[in-house]
Protein backbone atom coordinates (compact mmCIF):
# COMPACT_ATOMS: atom_id res chain seq x y z
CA UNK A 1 32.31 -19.33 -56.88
CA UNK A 2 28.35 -19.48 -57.41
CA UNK A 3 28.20 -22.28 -55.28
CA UNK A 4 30.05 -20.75 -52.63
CA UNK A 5 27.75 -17.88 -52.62
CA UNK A 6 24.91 -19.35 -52.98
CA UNK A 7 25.71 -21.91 -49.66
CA UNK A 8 26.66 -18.87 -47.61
CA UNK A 9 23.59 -16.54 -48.78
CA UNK A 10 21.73 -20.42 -47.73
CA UNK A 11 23.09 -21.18 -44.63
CA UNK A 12 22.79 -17.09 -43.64
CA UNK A 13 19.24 -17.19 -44.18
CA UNK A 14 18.48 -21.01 -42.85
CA UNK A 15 19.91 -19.34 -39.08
CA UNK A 16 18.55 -16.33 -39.29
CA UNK A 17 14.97 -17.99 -40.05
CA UNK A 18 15.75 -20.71 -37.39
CA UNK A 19 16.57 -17.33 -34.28
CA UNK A 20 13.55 -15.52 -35.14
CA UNK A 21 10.50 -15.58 -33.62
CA UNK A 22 6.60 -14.77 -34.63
CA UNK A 23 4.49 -13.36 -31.56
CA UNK A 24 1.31 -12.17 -30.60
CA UNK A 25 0.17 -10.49 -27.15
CA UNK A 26 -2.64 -12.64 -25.55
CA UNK A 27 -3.89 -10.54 -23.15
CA UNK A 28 -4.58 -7.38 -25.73
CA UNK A 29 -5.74 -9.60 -28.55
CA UNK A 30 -8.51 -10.81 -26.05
CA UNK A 31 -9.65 -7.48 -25.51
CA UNK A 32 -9.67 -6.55 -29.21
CA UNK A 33 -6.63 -4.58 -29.64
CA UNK A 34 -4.45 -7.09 -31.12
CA UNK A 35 -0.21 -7.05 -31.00
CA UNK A 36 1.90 -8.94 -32.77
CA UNK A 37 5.46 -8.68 -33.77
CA UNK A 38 8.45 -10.10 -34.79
CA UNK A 39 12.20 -10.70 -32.78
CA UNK A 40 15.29 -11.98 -34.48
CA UNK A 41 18.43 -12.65 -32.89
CA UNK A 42 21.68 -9.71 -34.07
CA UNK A 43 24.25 -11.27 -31.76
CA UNK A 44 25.17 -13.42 -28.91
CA UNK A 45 22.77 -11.29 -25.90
CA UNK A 46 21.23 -9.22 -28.42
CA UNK A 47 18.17 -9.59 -30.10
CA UNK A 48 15.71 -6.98 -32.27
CA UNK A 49 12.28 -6.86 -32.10
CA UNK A 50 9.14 -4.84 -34.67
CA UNK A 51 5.65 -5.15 -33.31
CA UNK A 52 2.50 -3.28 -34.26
CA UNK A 53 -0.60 -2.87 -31.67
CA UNK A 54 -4.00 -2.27 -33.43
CA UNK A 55 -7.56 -0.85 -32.20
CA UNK A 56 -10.61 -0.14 -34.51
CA UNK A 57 -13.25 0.20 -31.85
CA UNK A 58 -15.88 2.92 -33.19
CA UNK A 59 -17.04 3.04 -29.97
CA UNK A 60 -15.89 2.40 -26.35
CA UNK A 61 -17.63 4.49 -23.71
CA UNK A 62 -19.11 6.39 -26.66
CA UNK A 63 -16.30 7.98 -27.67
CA UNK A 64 -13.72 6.27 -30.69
CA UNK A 65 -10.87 4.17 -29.63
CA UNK A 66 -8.75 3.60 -32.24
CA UNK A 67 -4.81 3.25 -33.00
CA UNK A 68 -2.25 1.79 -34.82
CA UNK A 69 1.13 1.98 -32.73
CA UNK A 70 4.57 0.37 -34.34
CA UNK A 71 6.99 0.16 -32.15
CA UNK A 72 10.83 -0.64 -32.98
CA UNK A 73 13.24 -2.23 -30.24
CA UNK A 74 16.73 -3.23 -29.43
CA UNK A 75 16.52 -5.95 -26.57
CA UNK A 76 19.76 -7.07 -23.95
CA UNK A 77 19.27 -10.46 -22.91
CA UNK A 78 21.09 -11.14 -19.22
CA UNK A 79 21.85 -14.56 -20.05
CA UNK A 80 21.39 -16.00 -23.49
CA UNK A 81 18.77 -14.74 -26.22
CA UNK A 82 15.65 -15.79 -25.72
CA UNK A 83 15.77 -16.86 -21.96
CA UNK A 84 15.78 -15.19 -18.80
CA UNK A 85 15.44 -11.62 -17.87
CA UNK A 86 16.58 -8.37 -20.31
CA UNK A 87 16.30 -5.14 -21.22
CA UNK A 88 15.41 -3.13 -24.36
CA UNK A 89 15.23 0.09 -25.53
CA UNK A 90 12.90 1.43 -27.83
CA UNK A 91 11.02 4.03 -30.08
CA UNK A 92 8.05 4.11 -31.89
CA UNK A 93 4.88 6.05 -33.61
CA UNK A 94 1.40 6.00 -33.49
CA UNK A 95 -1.86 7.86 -35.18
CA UNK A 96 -5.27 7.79 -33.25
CA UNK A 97 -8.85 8.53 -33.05
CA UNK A 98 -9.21 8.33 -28.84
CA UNK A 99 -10.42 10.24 -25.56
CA UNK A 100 -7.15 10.47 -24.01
CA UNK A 101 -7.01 9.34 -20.37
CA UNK A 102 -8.00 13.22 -19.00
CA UNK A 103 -10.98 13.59 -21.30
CA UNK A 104 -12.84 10.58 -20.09
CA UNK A 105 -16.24 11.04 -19.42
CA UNK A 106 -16.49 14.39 -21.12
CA UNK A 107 -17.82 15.00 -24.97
CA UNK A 108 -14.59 16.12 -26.15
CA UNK A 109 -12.22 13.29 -28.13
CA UNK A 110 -8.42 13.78 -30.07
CA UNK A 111 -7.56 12.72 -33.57
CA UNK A 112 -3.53 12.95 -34.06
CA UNK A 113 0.33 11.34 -33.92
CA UNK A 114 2.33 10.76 -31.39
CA UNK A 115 6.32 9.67 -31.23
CA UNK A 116 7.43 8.15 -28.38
CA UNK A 117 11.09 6.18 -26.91
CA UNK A 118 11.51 4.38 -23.83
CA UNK A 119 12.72 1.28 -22.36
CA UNK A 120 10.87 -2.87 -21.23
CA UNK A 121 11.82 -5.07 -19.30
CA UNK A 122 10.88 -8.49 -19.61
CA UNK A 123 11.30 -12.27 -18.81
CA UNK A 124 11.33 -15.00 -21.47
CA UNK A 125 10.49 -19.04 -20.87
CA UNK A 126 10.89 -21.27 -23.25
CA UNK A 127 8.24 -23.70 -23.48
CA UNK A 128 9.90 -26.12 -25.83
CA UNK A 129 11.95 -26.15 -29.02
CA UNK A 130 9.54 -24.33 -31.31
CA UNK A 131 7.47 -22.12 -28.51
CA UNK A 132 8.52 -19.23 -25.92
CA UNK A 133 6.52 -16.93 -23.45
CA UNK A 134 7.66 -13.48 -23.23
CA UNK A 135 6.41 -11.24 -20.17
CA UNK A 136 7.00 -7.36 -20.47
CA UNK A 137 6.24 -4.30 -19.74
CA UNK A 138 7.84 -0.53 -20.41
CA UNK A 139 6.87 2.68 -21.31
CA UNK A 140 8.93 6.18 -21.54
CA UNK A 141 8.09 9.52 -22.68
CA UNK A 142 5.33 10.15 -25.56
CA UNK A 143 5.10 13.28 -27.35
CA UNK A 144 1.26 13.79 -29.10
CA UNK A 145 0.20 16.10 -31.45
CA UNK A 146 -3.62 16.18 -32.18
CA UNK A 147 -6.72 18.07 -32.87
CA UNK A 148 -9.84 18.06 -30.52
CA UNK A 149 -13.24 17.73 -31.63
CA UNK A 150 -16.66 17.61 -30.02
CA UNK A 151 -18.22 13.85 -29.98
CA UNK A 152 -21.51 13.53 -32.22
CA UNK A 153 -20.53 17.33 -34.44
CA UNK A 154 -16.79 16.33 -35.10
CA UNK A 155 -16.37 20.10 -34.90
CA UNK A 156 -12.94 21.68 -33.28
CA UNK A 157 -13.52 22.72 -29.37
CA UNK A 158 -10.45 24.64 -29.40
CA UNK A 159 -8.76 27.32 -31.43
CA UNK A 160 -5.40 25.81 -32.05
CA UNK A 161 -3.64 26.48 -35.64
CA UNK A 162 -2.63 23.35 -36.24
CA UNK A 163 -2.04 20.83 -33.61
CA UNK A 164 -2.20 20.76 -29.78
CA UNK A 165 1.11 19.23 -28.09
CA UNK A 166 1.23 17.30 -24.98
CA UNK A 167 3.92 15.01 -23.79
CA UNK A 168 3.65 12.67 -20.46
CA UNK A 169 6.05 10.11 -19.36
CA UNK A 170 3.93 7.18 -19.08
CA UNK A 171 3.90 2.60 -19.19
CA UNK A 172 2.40 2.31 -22.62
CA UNK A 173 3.38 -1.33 -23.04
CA UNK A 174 2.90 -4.62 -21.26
CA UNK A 175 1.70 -8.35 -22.07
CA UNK A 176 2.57 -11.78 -22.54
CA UNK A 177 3.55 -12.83 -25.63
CA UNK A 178 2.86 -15.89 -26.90
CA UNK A 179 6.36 -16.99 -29.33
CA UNK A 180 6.67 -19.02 -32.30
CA UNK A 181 9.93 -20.08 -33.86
CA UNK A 182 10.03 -19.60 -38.16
């Protein structure tokens, strides 16, 4: 009975290993704010993915950019996993030190969270037996909670108890991922 266990628990693990992939976004790790995550396959035209997007720029434009973002995702492949066009739906978190996008050029910069869900869609070649290329982009709606301070004092500009909210609907993810098969 040990055996039989122990070849099922084997062979379980020796497919799962041999559907799942290891991947990193090109085009943000070039500019610094490296991605990388993982995809397994859950069924037939169904696969999951986990990836985490990272900044720790003290400075861009003189005002902090950084984040950590993790963002968790059930993916419908059209055809087969791993090839062709699909769709996946998605939520995820983030903390982060950044000017959002309507405080540029000012002295003011936000420290908080933010939860967010939406959907990608995206188009994956494979290359060859071992590598894959997977194109995407998405976004959805993002709900932030943060603090504003003054660049240079790190002192509050606003009177807020605890957190400011804000929520956009907005494309907060896109790249080519460059695949590798475990």
């Amino acid at each position: 009975m040990k055996k039989i266990l122990l070849s099922a628990l084997l062979l379980t693990v020796t497919h799962s290993f041999s559907q799942t992939y290891f991947k990193f976004n090109a085009p943000t790790t070039l500019l610094g704010i490296p991605q990388v995550g993982i995809e397994t396959s859950l069924a037939k035209k169904v696969t999951y993915q986990f990836d985490i997007l990272g900044s720790h720029w003290n400075s861009l434009n003189g005002a902090p950019f950084k984040t950590i973002m993790g963002i968790s995702e059930f993916r419908y492949h059209f055809n087969e996993n791993y090839k062709g066009i699909y769709v996946g739906g998605h939520i995820g978190a983030s903390k982060f030190e950044l000017q959002k996008w309507n405080y540029i050029n000012s002295n003011l910069y936000q420290k908080g969270y933010a939860l967010f869900y939406g959907i990608t869609i995206g188009y994956q070649i494979k290359i060859n037996d071992k590598w894959m290329i997977d194109m995407f982009m998405g976004g959805g709606n993002q709900q932030g909670f943060y603090k504003g301070y003054y660049l240079g004092t790190n002192t509050r500009y606003e009177h807020v108890r605890n957190y400011n909210k804000s929520g956009e609907w907005l494309p907060y993810r896109g790249g080519i991922m460059f695949s590798y098969q475990l």
